[in-house]
PDB file of N, CA and C in Angstrom:
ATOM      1  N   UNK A   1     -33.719  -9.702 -76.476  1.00  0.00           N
ATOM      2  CA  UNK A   1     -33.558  -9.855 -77.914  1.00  0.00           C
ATOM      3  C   UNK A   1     -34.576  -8.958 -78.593  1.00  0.00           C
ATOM      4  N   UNK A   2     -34.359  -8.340 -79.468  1.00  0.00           N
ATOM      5  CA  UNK A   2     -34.680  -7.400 -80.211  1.00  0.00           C
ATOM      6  C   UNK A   2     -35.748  -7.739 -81.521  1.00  0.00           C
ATOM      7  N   UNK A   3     -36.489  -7.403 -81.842  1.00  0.00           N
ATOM      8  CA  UNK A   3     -37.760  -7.792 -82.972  1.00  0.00           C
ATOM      9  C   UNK A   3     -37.070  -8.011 -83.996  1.00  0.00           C
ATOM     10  N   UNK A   4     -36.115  -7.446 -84.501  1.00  0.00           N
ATOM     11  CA  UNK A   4     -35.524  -8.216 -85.662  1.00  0.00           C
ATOM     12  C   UNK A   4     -34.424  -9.505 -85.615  1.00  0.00           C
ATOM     13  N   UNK A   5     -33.924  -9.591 -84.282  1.00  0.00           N
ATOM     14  CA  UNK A   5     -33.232 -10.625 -83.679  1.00  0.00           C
ATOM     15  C   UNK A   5     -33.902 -11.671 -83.570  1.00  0.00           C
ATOM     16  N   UNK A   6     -34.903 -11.429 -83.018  1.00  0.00           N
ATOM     17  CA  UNK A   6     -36.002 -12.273 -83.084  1.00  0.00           C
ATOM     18  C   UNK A   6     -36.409 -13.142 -83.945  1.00  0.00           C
ATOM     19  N   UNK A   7     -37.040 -12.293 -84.519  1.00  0.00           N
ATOM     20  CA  UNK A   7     -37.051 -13.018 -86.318  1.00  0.00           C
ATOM     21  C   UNK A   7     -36.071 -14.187 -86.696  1.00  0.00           C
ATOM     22  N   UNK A   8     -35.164 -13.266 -87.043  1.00  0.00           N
ATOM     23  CA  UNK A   8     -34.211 -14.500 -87.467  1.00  0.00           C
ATOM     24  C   UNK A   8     -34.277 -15.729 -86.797  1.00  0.00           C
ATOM     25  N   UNK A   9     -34.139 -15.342 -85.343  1.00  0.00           N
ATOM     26  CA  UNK A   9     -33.873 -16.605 -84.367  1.00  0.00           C
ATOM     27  C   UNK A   9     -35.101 -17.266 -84.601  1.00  0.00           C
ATOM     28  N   UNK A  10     -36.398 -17.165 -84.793  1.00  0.00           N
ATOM     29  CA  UNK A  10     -37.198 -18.166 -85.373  1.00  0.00           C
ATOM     30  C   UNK A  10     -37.209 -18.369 -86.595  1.00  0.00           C
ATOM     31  N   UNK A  11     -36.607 -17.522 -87.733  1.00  0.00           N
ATOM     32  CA  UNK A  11     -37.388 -18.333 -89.015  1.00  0.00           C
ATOM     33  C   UNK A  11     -35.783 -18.842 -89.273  1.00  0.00           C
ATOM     34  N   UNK A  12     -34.685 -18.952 -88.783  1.00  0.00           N
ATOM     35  CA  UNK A  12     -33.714 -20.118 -88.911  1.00  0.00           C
ATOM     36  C   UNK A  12     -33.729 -20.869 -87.882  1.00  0.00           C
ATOM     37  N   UNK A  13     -34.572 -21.411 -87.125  1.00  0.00           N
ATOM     38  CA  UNK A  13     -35.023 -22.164 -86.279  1.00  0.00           C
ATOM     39  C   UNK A  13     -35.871 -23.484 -87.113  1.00  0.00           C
ATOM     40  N   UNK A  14     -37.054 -22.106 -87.833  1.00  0.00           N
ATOM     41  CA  UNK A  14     -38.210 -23.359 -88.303  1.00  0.00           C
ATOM     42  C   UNK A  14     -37.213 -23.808 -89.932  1.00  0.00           C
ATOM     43  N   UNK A  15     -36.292 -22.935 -90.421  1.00  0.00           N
ATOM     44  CA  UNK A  15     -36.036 -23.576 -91.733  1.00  0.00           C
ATOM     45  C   UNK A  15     -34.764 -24.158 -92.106  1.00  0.00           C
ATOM     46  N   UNK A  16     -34.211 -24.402 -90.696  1.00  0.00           N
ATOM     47  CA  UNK A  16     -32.973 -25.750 -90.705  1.00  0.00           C
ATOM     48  C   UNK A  16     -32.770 -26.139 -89.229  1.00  0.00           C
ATOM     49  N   UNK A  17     -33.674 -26.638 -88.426  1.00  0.00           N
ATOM     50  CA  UNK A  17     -33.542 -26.956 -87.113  1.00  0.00           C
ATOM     51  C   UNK A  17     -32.440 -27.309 -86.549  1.00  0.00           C
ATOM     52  N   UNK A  18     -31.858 -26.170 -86.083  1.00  0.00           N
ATOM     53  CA  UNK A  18     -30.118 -26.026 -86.205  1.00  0.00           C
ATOM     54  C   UNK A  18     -30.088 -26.810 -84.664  1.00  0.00           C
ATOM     55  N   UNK A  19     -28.486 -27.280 -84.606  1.00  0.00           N
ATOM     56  CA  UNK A  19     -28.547 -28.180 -83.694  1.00  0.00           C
ATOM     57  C   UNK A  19     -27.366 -27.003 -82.318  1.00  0.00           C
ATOM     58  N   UNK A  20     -27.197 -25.821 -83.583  1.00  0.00           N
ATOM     59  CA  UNK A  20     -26.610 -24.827 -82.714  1.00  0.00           C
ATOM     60  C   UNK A  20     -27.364 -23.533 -83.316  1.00  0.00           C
ATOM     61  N   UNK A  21     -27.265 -22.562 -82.709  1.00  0.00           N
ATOM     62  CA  UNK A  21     -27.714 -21.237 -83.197  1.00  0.00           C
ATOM     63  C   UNK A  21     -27.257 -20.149 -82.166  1.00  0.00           C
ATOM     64  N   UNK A  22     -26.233 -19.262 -82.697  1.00  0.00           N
ATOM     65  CA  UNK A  22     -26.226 -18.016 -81.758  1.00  0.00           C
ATOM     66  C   UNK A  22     -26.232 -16.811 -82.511  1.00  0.00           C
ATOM     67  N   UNK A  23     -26.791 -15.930 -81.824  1.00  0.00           N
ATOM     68  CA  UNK A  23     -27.184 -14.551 -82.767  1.00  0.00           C
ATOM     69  C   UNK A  23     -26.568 -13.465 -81.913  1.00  0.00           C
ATOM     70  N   UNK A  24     -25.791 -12.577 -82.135  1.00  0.00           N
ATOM     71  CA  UNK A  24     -25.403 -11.428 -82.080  1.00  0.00           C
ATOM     72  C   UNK A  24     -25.635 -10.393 -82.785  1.00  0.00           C
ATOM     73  N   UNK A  25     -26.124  -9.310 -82.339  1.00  0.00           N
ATOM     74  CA  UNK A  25     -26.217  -7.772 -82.552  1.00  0.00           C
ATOM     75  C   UNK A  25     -25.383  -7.238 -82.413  1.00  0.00           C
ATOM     76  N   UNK A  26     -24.339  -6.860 -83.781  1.00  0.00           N
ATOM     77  CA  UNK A  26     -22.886  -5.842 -83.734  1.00  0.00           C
ATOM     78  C   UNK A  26     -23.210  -4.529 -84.266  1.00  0.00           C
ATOM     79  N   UNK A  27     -24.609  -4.270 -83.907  1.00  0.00           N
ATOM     80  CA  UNK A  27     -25.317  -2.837 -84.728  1.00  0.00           C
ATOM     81  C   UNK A  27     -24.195  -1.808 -84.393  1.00  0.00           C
ATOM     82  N   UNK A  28     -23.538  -1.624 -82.871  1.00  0.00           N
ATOM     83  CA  UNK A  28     -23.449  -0.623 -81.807  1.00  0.00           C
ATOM     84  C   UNK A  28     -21.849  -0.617 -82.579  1.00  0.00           C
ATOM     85  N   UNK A  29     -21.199  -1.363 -82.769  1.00  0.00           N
ATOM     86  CA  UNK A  29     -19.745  -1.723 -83.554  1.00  0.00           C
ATOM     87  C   UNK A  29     -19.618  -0.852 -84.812  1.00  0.00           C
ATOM     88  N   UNK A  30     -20.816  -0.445 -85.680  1.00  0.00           N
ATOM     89  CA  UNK A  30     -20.910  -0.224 -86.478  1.00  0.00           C
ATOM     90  C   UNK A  30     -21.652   1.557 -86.998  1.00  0.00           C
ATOM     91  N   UNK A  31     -21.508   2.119 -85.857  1.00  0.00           N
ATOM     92  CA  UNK A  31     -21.931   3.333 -85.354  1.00  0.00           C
ATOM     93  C   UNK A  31     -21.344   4.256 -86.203  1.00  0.00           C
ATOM     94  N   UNK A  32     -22.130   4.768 -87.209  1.00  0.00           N
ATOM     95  CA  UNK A  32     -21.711   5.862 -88.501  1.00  0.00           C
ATOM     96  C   UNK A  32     -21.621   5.803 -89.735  1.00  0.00           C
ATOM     97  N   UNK A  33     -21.352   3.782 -89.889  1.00  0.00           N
ATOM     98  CA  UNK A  33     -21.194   3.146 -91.015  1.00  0.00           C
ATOM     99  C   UNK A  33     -22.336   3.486 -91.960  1.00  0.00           C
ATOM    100  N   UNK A  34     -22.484   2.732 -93.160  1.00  0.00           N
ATOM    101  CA  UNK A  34     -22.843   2.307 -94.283  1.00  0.00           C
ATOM    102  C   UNK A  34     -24.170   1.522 -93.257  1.00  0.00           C
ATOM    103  N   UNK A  35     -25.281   2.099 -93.881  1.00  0.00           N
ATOM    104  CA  UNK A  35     -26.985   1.025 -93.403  1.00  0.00           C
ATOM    105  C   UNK A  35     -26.983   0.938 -91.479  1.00  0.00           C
ATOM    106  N   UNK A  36     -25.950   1.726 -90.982  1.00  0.00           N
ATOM    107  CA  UNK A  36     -26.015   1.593 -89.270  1.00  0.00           C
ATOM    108  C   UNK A  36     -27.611   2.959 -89.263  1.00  0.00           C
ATOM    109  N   UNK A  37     -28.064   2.547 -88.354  1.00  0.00           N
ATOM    110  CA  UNK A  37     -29.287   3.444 -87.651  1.00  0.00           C
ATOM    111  C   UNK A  37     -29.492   3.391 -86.398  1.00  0.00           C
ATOM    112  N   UNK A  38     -30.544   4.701 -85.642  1.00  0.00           N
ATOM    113  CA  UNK A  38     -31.069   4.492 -84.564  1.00  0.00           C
ATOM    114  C   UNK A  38     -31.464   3.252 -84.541  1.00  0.00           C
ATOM    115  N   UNK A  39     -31.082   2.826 -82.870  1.00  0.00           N
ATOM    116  CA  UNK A  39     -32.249   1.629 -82.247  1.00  0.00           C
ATOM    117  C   UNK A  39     -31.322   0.235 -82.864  1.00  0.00           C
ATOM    118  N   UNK A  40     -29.907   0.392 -83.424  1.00  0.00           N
ATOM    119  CA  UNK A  40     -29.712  -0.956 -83.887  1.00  0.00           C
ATOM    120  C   UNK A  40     -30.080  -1.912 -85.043  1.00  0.00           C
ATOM    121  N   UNK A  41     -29.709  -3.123 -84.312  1.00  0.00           N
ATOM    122  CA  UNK A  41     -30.501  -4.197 -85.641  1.00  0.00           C
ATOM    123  C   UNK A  41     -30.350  -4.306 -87.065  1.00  0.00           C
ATOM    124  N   UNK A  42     -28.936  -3.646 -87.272  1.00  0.00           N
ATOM    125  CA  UNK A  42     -28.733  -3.482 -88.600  1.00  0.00           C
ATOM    126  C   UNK A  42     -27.743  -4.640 -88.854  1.00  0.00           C
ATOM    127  N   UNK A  43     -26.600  -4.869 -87.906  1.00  0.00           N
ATOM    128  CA  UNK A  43     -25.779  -5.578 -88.488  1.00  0.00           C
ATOM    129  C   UNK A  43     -25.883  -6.896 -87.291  1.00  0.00           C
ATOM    130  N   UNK A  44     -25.348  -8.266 -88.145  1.00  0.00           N
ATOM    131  CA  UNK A  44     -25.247  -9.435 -87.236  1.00  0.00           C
ATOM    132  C   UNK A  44     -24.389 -10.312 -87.387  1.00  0.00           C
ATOM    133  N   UNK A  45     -24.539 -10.922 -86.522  1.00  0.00           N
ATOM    134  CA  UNK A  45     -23.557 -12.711 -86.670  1.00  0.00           C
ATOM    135  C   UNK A  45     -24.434 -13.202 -86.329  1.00  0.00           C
ATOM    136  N   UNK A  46     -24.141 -14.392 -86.872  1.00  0.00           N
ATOM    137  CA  UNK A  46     -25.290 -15.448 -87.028  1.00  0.00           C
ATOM    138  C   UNK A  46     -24.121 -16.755 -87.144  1.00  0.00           C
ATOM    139  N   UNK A  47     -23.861 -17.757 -86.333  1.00  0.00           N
ATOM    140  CA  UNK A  47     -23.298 -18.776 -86.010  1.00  0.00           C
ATOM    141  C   UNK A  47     -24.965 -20.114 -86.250  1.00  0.00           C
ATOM    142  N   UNK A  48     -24.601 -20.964 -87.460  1.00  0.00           N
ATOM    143  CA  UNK A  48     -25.544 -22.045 -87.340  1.00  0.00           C
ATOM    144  C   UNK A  48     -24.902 -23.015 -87.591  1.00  0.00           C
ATOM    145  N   UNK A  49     -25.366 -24.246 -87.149  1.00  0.00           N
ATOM    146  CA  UNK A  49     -25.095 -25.859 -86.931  1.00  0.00           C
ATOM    147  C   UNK A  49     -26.210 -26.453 -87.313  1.00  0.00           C
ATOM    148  N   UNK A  50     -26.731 -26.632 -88.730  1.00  0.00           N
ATOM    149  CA  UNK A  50     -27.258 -27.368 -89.069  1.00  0.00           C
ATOM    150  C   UNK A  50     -27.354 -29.248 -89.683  1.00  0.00           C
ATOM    151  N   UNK A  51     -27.389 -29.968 -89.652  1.00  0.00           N
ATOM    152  CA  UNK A  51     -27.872 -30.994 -90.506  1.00  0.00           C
ATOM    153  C   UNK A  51     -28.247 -30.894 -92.261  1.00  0.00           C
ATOM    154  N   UNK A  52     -28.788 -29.714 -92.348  1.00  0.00           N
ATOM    155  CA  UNK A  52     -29.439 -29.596 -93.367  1.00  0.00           C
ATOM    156  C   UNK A  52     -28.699 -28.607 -94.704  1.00  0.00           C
ATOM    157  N   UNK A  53     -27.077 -28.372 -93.988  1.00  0.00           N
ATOM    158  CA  UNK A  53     -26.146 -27.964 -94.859  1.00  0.00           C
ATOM    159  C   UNK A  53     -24.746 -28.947 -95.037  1.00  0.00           C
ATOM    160  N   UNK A  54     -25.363 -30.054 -94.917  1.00  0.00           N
ATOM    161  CA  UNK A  54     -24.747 -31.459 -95.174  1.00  0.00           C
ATOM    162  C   UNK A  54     -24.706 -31.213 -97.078  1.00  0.00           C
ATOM    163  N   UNK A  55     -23.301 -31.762 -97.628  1.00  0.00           N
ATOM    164  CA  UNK A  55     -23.353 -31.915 -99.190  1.00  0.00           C
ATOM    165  C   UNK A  55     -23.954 -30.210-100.069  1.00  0.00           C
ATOM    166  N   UNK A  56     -23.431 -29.139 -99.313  1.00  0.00           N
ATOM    167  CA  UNK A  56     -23.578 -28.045 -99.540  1.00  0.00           C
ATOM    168  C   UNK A  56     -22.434 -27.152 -99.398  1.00  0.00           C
ATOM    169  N   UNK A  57     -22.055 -26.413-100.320  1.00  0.00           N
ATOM    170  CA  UNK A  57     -20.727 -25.792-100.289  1.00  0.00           C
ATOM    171  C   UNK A  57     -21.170 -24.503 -99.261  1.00  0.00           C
ATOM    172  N   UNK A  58     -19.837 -22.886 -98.434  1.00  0.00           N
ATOM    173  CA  UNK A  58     -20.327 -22.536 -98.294  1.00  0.00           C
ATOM    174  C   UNK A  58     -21.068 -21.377 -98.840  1.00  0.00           C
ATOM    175  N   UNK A  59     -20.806 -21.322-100.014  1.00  0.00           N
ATOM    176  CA  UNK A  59     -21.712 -20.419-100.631  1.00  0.00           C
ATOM    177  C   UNK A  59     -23.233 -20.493-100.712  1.00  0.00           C
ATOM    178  N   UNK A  60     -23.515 -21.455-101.002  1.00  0.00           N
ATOM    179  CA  UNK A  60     -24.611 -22.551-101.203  1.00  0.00           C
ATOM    180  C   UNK A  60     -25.501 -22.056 -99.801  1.00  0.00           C
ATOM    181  N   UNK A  61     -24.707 -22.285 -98.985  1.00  0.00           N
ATOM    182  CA  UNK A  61     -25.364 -22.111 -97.503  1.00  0.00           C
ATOM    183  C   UNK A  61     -25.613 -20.709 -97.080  1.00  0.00           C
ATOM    184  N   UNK A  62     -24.940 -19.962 -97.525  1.00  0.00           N
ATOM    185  CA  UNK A  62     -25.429 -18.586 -96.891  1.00  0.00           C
ATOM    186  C   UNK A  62     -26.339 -18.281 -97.749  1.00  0.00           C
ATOM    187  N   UNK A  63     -26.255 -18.557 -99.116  1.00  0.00           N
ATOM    188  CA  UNK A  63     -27.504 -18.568 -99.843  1.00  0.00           C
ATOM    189  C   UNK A  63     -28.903 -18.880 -99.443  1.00  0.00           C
ATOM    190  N   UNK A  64     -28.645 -19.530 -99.120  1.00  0.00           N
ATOM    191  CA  UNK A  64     -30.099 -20.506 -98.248  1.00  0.00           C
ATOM    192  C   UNK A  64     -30.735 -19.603 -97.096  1.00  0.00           C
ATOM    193  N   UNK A  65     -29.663 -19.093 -96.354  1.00  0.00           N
ATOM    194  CA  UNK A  65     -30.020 -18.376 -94.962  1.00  0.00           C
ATOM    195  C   UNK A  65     -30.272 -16.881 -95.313  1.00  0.00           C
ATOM    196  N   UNK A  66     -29.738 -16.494 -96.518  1.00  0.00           N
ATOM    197  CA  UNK A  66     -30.299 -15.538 -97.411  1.00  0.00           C
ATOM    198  C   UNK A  66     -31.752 -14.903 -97.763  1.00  0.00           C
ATOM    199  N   UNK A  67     -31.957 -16.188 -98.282  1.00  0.00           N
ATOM    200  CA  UNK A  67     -33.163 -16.646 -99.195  1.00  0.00           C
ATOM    201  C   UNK A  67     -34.637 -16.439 -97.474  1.00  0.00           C
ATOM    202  N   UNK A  68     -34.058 -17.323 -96.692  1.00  0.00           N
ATOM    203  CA  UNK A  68     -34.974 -17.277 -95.578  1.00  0.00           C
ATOM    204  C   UNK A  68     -35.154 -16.194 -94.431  1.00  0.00           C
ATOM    205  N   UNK A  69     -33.716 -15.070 -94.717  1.00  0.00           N
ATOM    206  CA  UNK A  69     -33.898 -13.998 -94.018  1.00  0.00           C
ATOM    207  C   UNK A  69     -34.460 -12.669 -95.463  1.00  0.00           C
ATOM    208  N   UNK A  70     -34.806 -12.874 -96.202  1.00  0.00           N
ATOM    209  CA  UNK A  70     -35.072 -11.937 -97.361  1.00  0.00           C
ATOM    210  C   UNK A  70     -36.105 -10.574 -97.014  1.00  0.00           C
ATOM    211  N   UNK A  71     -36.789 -11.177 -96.397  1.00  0.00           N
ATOM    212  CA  UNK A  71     -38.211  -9.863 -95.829  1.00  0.00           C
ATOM    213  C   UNK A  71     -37.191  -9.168 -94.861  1.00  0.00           C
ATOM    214  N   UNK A  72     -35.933  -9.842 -93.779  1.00  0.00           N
ATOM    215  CA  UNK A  72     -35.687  -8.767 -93.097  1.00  0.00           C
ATOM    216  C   UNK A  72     -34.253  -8.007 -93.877  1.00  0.00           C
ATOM    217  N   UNK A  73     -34.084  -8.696 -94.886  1.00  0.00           N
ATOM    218  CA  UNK A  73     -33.084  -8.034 -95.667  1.00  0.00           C
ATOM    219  C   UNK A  73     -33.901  -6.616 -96.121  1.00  0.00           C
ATOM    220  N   UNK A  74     -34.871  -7.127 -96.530  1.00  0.00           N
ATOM    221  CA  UNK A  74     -35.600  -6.424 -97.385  1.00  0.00           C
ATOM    222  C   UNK A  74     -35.432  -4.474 -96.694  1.00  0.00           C
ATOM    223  N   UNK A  75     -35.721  -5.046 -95.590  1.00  0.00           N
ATOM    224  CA  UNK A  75     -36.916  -4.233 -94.697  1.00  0.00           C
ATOM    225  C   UNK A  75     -35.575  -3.381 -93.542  1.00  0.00           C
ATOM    226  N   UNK A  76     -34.368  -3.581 -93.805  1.00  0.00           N
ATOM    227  CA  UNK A  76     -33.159  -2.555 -93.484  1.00  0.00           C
ATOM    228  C   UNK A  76     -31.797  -3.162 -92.914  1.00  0.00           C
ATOM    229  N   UNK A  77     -32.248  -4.998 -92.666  1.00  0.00           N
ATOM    230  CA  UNK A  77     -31.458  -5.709 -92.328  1.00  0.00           C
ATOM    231  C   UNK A  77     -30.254  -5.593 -92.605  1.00  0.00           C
ATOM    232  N   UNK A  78     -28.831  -5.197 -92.629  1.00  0.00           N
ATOM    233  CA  UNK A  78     -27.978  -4.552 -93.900  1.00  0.00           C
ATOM    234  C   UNK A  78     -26.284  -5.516 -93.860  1.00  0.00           C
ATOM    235  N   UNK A  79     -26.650  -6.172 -92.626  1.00  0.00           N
ATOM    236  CA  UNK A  79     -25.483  -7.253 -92.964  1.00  0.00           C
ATOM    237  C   UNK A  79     -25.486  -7.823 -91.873  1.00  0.00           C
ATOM    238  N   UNK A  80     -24.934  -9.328 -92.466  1.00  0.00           N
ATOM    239  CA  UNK A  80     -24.979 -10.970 -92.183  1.00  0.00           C
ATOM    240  C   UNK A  80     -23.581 -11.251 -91.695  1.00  0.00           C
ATOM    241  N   UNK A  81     -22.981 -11.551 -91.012  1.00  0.00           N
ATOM    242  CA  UNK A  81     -21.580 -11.990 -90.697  1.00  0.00           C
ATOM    243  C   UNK A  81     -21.936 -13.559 -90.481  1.00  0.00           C
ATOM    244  N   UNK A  82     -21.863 -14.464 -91.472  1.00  0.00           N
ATOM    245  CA  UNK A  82     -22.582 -15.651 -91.120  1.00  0.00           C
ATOM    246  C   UNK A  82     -21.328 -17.156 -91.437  1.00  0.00           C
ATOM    247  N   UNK A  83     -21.690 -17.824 -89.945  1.00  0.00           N
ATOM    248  CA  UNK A  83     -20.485 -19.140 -89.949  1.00  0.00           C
ATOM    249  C   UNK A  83     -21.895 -19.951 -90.082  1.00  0.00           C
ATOM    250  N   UNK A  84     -21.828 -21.219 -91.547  1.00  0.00           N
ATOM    251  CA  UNK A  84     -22.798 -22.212 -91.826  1.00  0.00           C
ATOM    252  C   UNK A  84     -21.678 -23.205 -91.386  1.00  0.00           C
ATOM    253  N   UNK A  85     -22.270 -24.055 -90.438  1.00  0.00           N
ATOM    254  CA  UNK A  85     -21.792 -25.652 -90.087  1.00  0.00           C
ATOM    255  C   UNK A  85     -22.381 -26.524 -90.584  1.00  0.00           C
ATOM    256  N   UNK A  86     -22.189 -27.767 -90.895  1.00  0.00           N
ATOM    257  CA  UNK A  86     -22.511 -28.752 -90.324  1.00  0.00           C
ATOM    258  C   UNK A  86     -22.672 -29.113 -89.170  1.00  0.00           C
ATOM    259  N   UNK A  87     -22.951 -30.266 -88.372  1.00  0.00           N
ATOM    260  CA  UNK A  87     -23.123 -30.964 -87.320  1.00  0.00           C
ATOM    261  C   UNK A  87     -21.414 -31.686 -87.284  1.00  0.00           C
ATOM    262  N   UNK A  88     -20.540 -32.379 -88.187  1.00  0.00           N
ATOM    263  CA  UNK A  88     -19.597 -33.027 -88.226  1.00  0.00           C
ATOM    264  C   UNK A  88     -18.286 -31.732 -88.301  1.00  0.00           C
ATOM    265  N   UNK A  89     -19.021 -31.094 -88.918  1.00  0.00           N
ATOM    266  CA  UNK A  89     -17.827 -29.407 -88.959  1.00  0.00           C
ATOM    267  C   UNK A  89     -17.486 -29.112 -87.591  1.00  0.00           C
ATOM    268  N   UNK A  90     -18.657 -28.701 -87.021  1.00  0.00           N
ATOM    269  CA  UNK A  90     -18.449 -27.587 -85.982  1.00  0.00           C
ATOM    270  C   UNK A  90     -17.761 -28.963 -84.525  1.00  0.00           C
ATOM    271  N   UNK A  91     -18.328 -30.462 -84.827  1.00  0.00           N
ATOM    272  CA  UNK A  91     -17.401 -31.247 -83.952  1.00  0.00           C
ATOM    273  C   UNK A  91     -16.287 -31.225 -83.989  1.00  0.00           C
ATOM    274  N   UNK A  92     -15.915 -31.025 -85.212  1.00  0.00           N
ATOM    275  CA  UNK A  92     -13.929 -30.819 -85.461  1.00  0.00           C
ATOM    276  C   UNK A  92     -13.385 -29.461 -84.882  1.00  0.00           C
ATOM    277  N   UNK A  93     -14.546 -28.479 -85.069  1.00  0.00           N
ATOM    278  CA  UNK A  93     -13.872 -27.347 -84.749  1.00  0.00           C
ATOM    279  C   UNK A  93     -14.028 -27.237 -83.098  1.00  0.00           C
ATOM    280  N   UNK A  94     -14.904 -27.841 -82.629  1.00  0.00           N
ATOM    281  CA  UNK A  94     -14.792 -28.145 -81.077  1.00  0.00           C
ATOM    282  C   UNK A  94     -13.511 -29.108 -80.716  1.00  0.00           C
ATOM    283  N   UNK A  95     -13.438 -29.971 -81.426  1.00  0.00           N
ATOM    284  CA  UNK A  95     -12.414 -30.374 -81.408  1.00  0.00           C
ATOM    285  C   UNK A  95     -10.930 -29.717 -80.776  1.00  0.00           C
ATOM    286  N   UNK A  96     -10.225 -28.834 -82.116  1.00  0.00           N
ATOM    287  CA  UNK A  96      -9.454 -28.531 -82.369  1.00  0.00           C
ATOM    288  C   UNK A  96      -9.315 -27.445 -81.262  1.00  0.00           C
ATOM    289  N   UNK A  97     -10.641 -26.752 -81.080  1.00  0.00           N
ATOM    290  CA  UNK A  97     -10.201 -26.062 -79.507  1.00  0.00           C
ATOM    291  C   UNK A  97     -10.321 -26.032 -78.401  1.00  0.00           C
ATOM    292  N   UNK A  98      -9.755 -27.496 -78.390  1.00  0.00           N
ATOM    293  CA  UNK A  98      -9.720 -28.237 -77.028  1.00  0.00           C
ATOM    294  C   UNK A  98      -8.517 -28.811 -76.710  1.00  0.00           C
TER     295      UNK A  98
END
């Protein structure tokens, strides 16, 4: 995992102690685009299962994960491909593909 992968994976760790979290690097997908660079790390998915986006629409929620990735936005981060769960969401959607 990569220093800016990194990142994320801890500071949405410490600021909704997700009960899922997977992070992907689609930098290499994105080869020529708009904000793509050497070395990657530009573009992501970000899959979270929080608790703490309970009674939150999802706008609301990527907002949030926004707000807490902002320094690496800042700093060349250049896009989020982001699924916000719940804990009761992502059971249905386990559910359903089963």
């Amino acid at each position: 995992m990569g220093k800016v992968a990194t990142a994320i994976d801890n500071k949405l760790r410490s600021a909704f102690a997700p009960v899922r979290l997977a992070i992907e690097d689609e930098s290499s997908r994105h080869h020529g685009h708009a904000g793509w660079r050497e070395g990657g790390e530009t573009h992501f998915r970000v899959e979270i299962v929080s608790a703490a986006f309970e009674g939150k629409n999802r706008v609301a929620r990527q907002r949030l994960v926004y707000a807490t990735l902002k320094e690496e936005l800042d700093a060349g981060l250049h896009a989020l491909a982001l699924t916000t769960l719940t804990p009761a969401e992502d059971d249905r959607t386990v559910s359903s593909r089963a």
